[in-house]
C-alpha atoms as a PDB file:
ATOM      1  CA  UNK A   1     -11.149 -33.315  -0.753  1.00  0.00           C
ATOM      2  CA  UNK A   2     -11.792 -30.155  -2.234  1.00  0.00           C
ATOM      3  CA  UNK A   3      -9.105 -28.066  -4.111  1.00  0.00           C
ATOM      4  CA  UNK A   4      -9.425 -25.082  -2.337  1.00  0.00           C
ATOM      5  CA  UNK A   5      -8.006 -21.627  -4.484  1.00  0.00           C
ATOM      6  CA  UNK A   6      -5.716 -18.963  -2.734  1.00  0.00           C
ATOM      7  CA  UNK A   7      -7.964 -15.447  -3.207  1.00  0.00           C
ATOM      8  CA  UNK A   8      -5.019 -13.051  -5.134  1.00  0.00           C
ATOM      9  CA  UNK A   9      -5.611  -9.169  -5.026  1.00  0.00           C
ATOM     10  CA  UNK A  10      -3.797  -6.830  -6.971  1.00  0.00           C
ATOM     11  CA  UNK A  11      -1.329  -4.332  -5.829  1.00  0.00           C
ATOM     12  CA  UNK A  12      -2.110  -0.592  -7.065  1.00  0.00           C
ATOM     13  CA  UNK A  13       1.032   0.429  -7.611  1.00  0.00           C
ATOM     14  CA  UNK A  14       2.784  -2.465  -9.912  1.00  0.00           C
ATOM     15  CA  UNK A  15      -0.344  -4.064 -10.563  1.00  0.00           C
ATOM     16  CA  UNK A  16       1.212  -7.559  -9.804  1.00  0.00           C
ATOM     17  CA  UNK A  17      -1.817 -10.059  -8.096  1.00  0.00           C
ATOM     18  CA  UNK A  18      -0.602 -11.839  -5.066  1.00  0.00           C
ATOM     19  CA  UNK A  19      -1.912 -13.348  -2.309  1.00  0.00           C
ATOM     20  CA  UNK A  20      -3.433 -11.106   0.499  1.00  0.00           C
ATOM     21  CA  UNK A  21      -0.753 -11.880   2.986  1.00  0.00           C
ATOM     22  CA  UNK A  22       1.873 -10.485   1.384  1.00  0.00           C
ATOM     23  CA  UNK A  23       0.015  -7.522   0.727  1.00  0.00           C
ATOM     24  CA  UNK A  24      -0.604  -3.869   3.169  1.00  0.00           C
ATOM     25  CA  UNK A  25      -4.396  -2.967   2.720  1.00  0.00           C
ATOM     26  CA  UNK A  26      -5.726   0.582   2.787  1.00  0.00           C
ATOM     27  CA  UNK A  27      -8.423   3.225   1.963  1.00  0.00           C
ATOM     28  CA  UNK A  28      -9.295   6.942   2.339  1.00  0.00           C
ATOM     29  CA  UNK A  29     -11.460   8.458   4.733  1.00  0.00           C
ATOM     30  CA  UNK A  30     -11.791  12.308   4.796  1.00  0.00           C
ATOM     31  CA  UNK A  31      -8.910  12.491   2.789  1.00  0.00           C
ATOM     32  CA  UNK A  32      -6.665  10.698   4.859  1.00  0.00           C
ATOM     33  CA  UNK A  33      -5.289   7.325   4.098  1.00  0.00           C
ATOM     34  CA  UNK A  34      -6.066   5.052   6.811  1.00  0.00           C
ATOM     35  CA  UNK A  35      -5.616   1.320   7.402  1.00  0.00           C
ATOM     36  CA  UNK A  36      -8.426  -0.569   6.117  1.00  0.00           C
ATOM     37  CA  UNK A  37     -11.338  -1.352   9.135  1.00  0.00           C
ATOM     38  CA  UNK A  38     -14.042  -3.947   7.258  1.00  0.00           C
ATOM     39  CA  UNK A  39     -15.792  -0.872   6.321  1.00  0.00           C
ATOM     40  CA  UNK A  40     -16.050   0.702   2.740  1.00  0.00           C
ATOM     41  CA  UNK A  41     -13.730   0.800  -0.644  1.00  0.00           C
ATOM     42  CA  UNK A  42     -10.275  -0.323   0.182  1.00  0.00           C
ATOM     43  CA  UNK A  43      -6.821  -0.788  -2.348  1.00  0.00           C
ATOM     44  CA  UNK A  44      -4.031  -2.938  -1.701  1.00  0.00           C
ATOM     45  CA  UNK A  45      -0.132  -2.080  -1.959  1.00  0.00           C
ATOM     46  CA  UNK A  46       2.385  -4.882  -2.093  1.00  0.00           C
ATOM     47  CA  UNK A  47       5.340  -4.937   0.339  1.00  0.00           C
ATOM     48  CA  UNK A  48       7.983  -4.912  -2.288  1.00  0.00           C
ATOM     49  CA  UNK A  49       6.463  -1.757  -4.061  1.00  0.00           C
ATOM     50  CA  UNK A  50       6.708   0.079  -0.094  1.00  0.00           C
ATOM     51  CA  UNK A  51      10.280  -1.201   0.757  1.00  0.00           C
ATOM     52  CA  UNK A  52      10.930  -0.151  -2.980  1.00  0.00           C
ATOM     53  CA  UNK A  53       9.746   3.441  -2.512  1.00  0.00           C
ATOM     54  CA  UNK A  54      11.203   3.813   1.260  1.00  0.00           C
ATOM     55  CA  UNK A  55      14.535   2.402   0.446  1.00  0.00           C
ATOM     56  CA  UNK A  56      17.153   4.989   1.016  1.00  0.00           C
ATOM     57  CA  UNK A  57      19.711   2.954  -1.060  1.00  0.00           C
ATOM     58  CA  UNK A  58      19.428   3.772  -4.925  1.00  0.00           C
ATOM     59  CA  UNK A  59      17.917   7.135  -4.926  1.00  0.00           C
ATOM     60  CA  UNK A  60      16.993   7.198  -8.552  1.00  0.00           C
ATOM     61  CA  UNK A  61      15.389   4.169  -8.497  1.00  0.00           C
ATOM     62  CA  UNK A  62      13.574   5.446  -4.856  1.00  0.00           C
ATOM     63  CA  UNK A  63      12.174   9.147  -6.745  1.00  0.00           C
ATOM     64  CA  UNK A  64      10.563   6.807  -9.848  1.00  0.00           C
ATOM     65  CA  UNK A  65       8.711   4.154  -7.648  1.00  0.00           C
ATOM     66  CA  UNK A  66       7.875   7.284  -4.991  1.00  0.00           C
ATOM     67  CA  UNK A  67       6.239   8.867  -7.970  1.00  0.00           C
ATOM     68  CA  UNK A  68       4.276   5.714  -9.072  1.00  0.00           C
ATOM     69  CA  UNK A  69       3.121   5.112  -5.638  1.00  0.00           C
ATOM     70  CA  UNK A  70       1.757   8.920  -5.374  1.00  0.00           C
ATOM     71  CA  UNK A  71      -0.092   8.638  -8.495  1.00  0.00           C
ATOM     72  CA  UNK A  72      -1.658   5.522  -7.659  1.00  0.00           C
ATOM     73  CA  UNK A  73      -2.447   6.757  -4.524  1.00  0.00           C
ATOM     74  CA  UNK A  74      -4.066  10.281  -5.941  1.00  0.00           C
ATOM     75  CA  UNK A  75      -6.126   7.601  -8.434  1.00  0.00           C
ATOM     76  CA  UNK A  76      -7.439   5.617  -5.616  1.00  0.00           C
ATOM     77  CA  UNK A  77      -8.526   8.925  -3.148  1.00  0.00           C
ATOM     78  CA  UNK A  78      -9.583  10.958  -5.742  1.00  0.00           C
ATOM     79  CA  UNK A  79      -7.409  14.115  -4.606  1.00  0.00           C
ATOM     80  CA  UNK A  80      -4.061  14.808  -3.781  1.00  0.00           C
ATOM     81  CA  UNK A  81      -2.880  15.218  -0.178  1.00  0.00           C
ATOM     82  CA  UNK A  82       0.561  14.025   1.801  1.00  0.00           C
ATOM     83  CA  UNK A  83      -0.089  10.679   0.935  1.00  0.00           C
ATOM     84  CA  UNK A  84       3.294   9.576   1.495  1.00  0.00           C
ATOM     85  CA  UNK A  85       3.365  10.864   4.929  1.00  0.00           C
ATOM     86  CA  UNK A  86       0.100   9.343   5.941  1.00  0.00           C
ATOM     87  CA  UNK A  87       1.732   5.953   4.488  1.00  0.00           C
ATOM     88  CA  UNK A  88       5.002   6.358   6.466  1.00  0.00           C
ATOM     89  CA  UNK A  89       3.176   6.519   9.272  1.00  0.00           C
ATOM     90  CA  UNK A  90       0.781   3.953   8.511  1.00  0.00           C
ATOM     91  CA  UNK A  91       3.765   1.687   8.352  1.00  0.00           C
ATOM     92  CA  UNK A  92       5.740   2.550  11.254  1.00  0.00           C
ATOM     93  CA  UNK A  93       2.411   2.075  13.028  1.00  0.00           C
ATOM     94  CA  UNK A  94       2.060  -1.570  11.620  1.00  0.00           C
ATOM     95  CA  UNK A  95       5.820  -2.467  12.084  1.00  0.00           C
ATOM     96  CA  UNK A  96       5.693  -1.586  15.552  1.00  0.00           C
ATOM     97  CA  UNK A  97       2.680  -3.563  16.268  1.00  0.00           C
ATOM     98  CA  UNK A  98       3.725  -6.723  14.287  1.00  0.00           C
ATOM     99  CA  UNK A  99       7.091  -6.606  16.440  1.00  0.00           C
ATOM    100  CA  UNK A 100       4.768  -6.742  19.797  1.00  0.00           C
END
């Protein structure tokens, strides 16, 4: 029986690898961040670095990781746009659709 490996990807943000479930992959298109569609470059973010930067709890810890996650993001797209919006809505997009 073959000893078949998990594929890990790294997340941009806190550059841990992990396993592709338990990451959210993305890419740009036009400038806007878009959920990744089998076509083209695409980055993955880990769903402990998003509940991290959305987390309304510890503020000072929310403006550090919300600053990492921008940067990454501008390094990945090449420019800088409302990222963070596109991503928020991105998410509550996926949530909804995972709860169907």
């Amino acid at each position: 029986m073959a000893n078949l490996k998990k594929c890990l990807r790294t997340c941009i943000v806190c550059r841990t690898k992990l396993e592709k479930v338990d990451l959210l992959r993305l890419r740009c298109e036009n400038k806007k961040l878009v959920p990744y569609n089998n076509y083209g470059r695409s980055f993955y973010i880990c769903n402990q670095c998003l509940d991290v930067c959305f987390d309304v709890t510890d503020e000072t810890k929310n403006l550090k990781s919300i600053k990492k996650l921008e940067k990454s993001l501008f390094r990945e797209c090449k420019n800088k746009d409302e990222y963070l919006v596109q991503l928020k809505e991105i998410l509550t997009h996926v949530r909804k659709s995972k709860s169907l």
